[in-house]
N, C-alpha and C. Protein backbone atom coordinates (compact mmCIF):
# COMPACT_ATOMS: atom_id res chain seq x y z
N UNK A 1 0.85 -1.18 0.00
CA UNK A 1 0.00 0.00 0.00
C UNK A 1 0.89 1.24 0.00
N UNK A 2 0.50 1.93 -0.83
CA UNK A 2 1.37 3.35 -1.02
C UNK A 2 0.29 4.29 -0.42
N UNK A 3 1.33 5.13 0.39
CA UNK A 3 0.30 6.62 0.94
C UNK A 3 0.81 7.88 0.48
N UNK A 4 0.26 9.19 0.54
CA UNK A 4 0.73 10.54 0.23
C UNK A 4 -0.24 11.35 1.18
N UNK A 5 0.31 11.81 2.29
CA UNK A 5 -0.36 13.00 2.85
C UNK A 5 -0.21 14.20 2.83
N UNK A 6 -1.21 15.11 2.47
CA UNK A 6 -1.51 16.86 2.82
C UNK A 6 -2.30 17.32 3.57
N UNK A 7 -2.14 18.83 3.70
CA UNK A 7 -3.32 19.19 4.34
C UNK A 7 -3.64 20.55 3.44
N UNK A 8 -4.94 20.32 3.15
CA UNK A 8 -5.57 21.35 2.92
C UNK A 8 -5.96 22.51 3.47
N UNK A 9 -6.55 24.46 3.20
CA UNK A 9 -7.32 24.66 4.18
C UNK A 9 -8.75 24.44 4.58
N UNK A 10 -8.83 24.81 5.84
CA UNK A 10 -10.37 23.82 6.27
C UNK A 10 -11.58 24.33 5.43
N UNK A 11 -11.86 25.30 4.51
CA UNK A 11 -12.51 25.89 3.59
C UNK A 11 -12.78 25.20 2.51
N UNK A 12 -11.54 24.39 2.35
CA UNK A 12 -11.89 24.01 0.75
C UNK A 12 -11.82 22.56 0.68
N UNK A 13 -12.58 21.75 2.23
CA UNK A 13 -12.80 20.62 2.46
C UNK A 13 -13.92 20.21 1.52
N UNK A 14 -14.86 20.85 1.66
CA UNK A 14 -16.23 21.02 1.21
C UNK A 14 -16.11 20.91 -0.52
N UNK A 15 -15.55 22.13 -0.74
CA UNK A 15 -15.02 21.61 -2.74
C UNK A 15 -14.27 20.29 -2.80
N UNK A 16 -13.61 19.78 -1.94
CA UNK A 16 -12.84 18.49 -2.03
C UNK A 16 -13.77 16.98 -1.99
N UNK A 17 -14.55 17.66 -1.35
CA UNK A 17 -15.22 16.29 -1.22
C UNK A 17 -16.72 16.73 -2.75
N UNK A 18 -17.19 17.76 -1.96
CA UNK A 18 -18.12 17.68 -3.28
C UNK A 18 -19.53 17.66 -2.55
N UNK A 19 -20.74 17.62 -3.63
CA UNK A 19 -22.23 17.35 -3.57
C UNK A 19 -22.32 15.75 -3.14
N UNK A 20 -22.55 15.27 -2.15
CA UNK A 20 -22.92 14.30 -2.07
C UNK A 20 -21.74 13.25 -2.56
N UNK A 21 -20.05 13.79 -2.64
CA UNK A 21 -18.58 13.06 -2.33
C UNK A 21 -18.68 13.01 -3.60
N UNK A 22 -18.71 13.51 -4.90
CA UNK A 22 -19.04 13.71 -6.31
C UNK A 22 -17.74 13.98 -6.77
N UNK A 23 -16.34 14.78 -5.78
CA UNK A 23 -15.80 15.16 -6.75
C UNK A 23 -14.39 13.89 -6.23
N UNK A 24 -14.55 13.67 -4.55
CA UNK A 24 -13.88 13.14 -3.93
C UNK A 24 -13.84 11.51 -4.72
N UNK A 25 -15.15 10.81 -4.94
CA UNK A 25 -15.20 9.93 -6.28
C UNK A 25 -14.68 9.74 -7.21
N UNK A 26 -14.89 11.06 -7.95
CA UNK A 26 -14.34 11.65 -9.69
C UNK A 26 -12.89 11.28 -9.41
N UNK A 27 -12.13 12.03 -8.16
CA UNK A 27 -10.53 12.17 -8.54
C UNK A 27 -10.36 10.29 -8.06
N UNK A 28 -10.95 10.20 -7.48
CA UNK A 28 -10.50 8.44 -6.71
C UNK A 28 -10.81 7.61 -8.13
N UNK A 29 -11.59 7.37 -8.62
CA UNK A 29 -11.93 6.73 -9.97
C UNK A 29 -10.75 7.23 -11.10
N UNK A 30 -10.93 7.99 -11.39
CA UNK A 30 -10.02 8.98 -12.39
C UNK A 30 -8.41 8.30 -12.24
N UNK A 31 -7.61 8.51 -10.41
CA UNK A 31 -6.65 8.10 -10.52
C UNK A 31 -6.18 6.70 -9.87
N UNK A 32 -7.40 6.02 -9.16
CA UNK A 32 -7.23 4.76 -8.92
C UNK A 32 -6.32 4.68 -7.48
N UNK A 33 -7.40 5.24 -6.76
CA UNK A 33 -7.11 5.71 -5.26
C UNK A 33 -7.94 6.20 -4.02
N UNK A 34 -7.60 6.17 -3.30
CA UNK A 34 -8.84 6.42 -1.71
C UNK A 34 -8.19 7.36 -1.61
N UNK A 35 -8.98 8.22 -0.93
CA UNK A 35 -8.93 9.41 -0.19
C UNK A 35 -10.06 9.39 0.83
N UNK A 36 -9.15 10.18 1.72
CA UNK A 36 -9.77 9.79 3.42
C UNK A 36 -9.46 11.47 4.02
N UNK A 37 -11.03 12.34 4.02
CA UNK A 37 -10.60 13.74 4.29
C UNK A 37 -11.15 13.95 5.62
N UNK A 38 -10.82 14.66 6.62
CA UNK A 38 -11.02 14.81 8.05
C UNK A 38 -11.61 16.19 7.61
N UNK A 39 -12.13 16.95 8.32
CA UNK A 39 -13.03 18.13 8.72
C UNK A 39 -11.75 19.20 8.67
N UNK A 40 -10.60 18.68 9.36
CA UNK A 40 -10.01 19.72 9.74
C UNK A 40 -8.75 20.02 8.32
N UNK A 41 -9.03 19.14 7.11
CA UNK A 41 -8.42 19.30 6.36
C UNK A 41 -6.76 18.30 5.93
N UNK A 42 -6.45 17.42 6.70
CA UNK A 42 -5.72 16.57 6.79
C UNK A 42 -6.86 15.70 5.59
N UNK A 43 -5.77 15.27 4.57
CA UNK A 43 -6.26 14.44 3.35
C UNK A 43 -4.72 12.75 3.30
N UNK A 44 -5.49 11.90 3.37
CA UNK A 44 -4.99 10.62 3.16
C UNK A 44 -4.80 9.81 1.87
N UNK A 45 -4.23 10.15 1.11
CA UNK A 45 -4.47 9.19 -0.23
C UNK A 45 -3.71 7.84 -0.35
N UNK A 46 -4.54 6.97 -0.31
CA UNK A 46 -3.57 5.82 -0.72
C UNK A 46 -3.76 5.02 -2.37
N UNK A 47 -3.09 4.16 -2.05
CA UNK A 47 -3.24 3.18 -3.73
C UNK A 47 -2.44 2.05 -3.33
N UNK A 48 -2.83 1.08 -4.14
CA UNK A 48 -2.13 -0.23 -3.96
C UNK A 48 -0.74 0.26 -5.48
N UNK A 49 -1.05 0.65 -6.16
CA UNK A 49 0.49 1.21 -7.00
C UNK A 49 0.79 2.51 -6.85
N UNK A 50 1.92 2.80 -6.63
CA UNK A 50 2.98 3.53 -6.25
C UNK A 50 2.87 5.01 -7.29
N UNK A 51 2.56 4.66 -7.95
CA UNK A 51 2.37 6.12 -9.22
C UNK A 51 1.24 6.74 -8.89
N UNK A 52 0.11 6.15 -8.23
CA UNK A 52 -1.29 6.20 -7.95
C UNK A 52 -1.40 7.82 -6.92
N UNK A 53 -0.65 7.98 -6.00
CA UNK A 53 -0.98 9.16 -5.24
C UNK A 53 0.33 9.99 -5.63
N UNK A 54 0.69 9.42 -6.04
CA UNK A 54 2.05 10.93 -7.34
C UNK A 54 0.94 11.57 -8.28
N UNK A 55 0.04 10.68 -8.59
CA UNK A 55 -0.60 11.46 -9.34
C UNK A 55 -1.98 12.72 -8.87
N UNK A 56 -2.50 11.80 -7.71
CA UNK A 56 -3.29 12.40 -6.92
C UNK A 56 -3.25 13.41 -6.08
N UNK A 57 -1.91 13.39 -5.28
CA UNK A 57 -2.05 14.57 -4.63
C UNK A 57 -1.79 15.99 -5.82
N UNK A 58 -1.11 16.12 -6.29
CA UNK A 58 -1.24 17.79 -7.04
C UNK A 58 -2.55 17.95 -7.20
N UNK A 59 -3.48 17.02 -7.60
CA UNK A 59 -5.23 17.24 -7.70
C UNK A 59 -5.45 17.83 -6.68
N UNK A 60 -5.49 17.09 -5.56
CA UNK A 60 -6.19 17.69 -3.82
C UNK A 60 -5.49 19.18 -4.09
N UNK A 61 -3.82 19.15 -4.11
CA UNK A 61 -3.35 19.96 -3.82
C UNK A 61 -4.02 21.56 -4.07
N UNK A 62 -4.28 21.23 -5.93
CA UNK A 62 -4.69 22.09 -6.45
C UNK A 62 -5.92 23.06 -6.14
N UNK A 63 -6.76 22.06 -5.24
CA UNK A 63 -7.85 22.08 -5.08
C UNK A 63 -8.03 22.93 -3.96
N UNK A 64 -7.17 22.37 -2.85
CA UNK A 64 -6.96 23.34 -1.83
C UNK A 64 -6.40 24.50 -1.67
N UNK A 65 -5.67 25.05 -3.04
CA UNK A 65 -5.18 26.35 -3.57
C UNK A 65 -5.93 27.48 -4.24
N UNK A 66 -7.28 26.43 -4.18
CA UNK A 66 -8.26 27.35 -4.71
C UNK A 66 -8.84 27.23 -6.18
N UNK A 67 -8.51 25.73 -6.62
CA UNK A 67 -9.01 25.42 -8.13
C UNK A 67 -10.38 25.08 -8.40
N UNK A 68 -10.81 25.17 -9.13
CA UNK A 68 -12.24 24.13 -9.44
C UNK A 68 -11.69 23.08 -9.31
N UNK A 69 -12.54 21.82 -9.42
CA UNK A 69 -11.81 20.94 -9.44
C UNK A 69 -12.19 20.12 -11.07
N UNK A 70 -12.75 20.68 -11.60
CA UNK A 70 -12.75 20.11 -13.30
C UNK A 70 -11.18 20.70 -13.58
N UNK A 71 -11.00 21.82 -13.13
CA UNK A 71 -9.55 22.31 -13.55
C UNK A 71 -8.74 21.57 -13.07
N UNK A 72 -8.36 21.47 -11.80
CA UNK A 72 -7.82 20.69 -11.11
C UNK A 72 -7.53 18.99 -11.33
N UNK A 73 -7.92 18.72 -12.41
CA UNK A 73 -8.86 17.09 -12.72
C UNK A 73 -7.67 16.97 -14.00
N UNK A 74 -7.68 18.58 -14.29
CA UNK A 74 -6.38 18.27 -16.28
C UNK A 74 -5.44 17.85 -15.74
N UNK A 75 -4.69 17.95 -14.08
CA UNK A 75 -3.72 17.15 -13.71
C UNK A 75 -3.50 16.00 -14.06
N UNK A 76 -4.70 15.39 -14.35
CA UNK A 76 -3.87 13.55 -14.53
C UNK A 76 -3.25 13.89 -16.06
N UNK A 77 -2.72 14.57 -17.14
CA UNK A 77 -2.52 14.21 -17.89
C UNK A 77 -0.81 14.63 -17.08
N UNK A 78 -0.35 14.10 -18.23
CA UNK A 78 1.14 14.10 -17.85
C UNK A 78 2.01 14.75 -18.64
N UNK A 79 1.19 16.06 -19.01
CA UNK A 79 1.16 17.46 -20.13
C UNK A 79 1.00 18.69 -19.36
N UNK A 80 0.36 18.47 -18.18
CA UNK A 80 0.02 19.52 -17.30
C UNK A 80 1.01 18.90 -16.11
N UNK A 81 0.91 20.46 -15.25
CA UNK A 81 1.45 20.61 -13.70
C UNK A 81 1.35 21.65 -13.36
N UNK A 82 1.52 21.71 -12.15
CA UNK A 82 0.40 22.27 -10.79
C UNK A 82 2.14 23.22 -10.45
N UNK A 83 1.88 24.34 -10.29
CA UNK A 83 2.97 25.09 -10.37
C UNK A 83 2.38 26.15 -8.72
N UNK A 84 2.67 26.28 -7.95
CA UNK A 84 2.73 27.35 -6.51
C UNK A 84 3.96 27.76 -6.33
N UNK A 85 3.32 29.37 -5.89
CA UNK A 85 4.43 30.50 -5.97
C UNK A 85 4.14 31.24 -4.88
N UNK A 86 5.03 30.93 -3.60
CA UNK A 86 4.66 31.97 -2.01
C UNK A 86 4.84 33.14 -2.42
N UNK A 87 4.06 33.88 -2.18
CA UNK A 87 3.66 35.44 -2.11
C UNK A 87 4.42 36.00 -1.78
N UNK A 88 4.86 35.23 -0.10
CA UNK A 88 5.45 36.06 1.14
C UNK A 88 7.20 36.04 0.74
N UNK A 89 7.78 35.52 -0.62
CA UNK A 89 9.05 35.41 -0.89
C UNK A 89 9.03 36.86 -1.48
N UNK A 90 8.36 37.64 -1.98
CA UNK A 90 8.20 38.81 -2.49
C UNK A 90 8.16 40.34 -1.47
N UNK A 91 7.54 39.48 -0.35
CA UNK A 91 7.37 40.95 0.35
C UNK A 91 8.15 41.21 1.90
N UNK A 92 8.89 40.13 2.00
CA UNK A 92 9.85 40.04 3.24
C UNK A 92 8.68 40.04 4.70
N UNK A 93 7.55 39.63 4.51
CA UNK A 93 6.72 38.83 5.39
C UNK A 93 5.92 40.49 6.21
N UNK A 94 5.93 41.72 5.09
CA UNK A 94 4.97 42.62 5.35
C UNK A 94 3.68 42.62 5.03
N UNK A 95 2.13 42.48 5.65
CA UNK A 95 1.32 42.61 5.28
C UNK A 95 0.38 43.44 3.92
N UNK A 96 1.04 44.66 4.32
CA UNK A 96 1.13 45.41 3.48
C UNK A 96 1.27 45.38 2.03
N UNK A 97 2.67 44.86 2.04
CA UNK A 97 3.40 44.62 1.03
C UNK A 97 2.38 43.33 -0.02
N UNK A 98 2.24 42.62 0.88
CA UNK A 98 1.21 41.34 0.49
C UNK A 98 -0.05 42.06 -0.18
N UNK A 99 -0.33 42.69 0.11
CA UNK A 99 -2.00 43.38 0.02
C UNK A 99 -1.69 44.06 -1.66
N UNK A 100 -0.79 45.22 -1.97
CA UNK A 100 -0.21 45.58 -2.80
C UNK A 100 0.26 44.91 -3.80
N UNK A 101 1.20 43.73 -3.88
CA UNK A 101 1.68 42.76 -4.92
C UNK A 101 0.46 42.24 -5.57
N UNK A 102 -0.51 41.69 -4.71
CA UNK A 102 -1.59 40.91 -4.89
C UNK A 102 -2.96 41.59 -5.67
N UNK A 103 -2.79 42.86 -5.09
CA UNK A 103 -3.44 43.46 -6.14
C UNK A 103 -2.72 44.02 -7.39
N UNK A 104 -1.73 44.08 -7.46
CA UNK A 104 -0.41 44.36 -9.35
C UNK A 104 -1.00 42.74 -9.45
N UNK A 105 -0.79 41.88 -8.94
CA UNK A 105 -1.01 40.59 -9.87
C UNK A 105 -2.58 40.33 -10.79
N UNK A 106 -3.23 40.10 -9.62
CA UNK A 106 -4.76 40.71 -10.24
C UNK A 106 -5.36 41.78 -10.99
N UNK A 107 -5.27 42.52 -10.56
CA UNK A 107 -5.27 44.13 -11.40
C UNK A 107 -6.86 43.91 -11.06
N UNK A 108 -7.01 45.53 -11.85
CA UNK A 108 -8.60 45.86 -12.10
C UNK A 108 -9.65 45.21 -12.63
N UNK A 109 -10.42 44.98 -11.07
CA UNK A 109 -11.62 43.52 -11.81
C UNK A 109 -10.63 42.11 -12.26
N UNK A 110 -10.12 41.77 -11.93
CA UNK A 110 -9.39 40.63 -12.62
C UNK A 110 -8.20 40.70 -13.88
N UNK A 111 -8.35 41.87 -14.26
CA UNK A 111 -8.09 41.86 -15.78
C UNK A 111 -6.45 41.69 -16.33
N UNK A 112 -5.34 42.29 -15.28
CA UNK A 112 -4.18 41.93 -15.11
C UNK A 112 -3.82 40.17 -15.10
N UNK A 113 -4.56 39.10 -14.17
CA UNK A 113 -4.37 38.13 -14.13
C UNK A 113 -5.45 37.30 -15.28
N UNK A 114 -6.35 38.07 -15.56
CA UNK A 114 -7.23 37.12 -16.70
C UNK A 114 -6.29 37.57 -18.20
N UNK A 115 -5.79 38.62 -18.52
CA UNK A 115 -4.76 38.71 -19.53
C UNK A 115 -3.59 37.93 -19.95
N UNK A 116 -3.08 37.54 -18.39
CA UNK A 116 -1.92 36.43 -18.52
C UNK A 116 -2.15 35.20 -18.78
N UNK A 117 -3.50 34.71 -18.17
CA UNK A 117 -4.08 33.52 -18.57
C UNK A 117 -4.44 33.32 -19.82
N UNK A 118 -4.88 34.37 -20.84
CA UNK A 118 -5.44 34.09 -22.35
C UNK A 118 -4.01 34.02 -22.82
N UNK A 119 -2.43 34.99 -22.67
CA UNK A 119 -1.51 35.18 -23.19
C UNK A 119 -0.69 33.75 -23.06
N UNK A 120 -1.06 33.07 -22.03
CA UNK A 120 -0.05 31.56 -21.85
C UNK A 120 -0.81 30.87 -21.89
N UNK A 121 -1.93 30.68 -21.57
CA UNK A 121 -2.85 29.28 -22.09
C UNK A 121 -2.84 28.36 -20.23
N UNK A 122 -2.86 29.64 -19.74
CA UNK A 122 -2.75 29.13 -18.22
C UNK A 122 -3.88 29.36 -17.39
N UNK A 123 -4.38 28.47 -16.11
CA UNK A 123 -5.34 28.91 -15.25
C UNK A 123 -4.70 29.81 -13.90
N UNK A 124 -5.01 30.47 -13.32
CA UNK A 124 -3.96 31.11 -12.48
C UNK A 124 -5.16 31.46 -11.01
N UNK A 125 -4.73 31.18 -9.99
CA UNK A 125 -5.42 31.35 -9.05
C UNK A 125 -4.96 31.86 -7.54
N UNK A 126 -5.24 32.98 -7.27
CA UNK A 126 -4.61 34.01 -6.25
C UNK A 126 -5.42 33.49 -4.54
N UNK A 127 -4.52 32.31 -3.63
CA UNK A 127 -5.57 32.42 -2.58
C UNK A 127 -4.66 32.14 -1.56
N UNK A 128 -5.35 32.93 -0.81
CA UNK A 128 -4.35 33.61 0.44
C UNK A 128 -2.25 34.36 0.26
N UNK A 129 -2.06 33.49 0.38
CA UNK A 129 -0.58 34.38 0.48
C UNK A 129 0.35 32.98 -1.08
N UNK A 130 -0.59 32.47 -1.47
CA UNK A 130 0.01 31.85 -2.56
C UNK A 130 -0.58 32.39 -4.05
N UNK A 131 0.02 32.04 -5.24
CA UNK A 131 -0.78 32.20 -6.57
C UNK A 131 -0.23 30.90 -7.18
N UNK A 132 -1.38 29.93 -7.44
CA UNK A 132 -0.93 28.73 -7.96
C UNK A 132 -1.49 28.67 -9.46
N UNK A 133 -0.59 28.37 -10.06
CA UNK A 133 -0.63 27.83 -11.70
C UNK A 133 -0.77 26.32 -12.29
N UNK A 134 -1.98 26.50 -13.21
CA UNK A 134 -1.83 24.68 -13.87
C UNK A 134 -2.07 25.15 -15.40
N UNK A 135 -1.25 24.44 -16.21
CA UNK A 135 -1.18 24.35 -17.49
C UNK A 135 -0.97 23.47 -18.10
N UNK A 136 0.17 23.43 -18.87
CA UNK A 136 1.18 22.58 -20.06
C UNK A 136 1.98 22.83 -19.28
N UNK A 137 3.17 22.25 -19.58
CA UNK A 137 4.23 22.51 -18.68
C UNK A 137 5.08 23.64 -19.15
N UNK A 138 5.74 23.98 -20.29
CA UNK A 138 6.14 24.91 -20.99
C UNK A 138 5.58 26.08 -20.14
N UNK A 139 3.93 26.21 -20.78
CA UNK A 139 3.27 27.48 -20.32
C UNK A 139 3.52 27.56 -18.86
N UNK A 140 3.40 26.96 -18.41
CA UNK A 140 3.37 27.17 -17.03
C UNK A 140 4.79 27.66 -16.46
N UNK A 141 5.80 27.03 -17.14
CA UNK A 141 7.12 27.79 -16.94
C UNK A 141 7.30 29.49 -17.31
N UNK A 142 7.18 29.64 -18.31
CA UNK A 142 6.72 30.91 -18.82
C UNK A 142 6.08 31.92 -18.01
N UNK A 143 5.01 31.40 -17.38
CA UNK A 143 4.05 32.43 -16.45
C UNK A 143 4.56 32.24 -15.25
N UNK A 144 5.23 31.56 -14.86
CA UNK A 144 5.99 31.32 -13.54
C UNK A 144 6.36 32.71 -13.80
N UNK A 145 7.91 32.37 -14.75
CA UNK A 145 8.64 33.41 -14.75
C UNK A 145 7.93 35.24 -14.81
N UNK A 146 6.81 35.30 -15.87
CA UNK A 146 6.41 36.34 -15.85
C UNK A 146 5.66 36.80 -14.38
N UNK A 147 4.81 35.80 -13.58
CA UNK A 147 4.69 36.41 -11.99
C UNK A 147 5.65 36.65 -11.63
N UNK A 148 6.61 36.18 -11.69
CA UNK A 148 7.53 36.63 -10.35
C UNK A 148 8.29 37.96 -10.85
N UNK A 149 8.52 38.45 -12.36
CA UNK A 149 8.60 39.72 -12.87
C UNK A 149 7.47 40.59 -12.06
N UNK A 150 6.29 40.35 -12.11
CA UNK A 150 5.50 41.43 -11.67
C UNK A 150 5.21 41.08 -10.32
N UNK A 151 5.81 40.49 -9.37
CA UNK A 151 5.58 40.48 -8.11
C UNK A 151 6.73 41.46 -7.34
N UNK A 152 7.59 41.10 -8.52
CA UNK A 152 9.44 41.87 -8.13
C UNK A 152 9.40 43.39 -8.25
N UNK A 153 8.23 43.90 -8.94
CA UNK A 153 7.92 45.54 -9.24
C UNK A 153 7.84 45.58 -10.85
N UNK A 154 8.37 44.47 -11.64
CA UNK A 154 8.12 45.06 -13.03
C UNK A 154 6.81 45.50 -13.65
N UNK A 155 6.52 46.54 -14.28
CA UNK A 155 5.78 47.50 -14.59
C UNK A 155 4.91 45.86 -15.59
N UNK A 156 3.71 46.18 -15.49
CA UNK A 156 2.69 45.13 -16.63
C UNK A 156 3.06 45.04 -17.84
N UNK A 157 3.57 46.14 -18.80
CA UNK A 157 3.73 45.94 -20.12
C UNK A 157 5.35 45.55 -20.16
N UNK A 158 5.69 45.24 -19.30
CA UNK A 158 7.22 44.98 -19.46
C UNK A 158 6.76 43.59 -19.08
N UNK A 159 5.94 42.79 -18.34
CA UNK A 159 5.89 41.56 -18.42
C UNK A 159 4.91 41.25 -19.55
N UNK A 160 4.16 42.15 -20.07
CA UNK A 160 3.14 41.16 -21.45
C UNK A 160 4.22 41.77 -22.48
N UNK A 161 5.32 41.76 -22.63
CA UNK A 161 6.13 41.82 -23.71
C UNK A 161 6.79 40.68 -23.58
N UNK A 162 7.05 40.45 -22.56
CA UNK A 162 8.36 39.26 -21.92
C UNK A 162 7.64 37.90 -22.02
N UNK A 163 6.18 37.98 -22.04
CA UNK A 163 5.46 36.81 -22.18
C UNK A 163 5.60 36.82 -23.66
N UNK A 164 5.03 37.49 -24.64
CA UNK A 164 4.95 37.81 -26.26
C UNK A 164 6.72 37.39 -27.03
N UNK A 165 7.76 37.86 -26.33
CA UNK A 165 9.22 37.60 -26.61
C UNK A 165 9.14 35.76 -26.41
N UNK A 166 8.75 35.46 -25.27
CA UNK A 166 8.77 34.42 -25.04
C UNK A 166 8.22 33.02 -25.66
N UNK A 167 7.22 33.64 -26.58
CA UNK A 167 6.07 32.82 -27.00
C UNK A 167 6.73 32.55 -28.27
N UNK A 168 7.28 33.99 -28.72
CA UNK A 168 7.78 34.07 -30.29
C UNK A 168 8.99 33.11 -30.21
N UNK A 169 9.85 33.26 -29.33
CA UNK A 169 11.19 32.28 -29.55
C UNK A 169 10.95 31.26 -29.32
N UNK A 170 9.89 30.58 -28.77
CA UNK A 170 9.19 28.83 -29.04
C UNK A 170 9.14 28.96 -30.41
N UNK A 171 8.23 29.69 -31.09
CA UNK A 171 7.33 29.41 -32.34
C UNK A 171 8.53 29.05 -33.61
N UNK A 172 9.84 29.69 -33.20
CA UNK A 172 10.80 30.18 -34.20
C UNK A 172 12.14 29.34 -33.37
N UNK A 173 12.06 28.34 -32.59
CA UNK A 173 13.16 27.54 -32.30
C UNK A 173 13.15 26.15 -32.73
């Protein structure tokens, strides 16, 4: 028996498990595994093969970062990955500072972080003091790099150029 434990926060027990354990099912079927979730957010996955909760936890993980979990679900391919980026490496552990970055990442109404997502082909999700990414793997490297440009102070159009530079030297390598 193979195990993998996390913990989630206690908020997003409820999306983990689902309507009536709907989604907690979906990912157990899907990757051929139990999951065993406590109230307080401690998640148990096991499998009788060993690849079985390598694959599963980035799902929970994702989930507890604040994903849907249909999004969260493109993890089983082995084209995607689940990419988290601490906040608090950006702001030397000021509140403040946190409050500020987080809104340059998001921008107005969404539109800063829904721009980066159409520009890389990425889902991007801002919750609590993390911003976690799932894509392709490529893309997801890419938008790594471009958050942490605009978490560091770079101005927005200096990172949707750096994404656009970036895209072009795939297309042309």
């Amino acid at each position: 028996m193979y195990e993998s434990e996390l913990k989630i926060p206690q908020d997003r027990v409820a999306v983990l498990i689902g309507v009536k354990g709907a989604t907690k099912y979906a990912i157990q079927n899907a990757t051929h595994t139990k999951i065993e979730v406590s109230k307080d957010g401690d998640v148990l996955i096991s499998a009788d093969e060993a690849v079985a909760p390598f694959i599963a936890t980035p799902i929970v993980k994702a989930i507890g970062r604040g994903f849907n979990p249909v999004i969260a679900l493109k993890l089983i391919k082995d084209t995607f990955c689940l990419e988290i980026i601490n906040m608090q490496d950006f702001t030397k552990r000021s509140v403040k500072k946190l409050v500020r970055i987080k809104a340059r990442l998001i921008g107005t109404k969404g539109k800063a972080r829904r721009l980066i997502e159409r520009m890389t082909n990425t889902r991007i999700v801002v919750y609590g003091k993390t911003v976690a990414l799932i894509g392709k793997t490529d893309d997801v490297a890419i938008t790594k790099q471009a958050i942490e440009k605009l978490l560091g102070g770079s101005p927005h159009g200096n990172v949707y150029k750096f994404i656009n530079d970036q895209y072009h030297n795939l297309k042309t390598a």
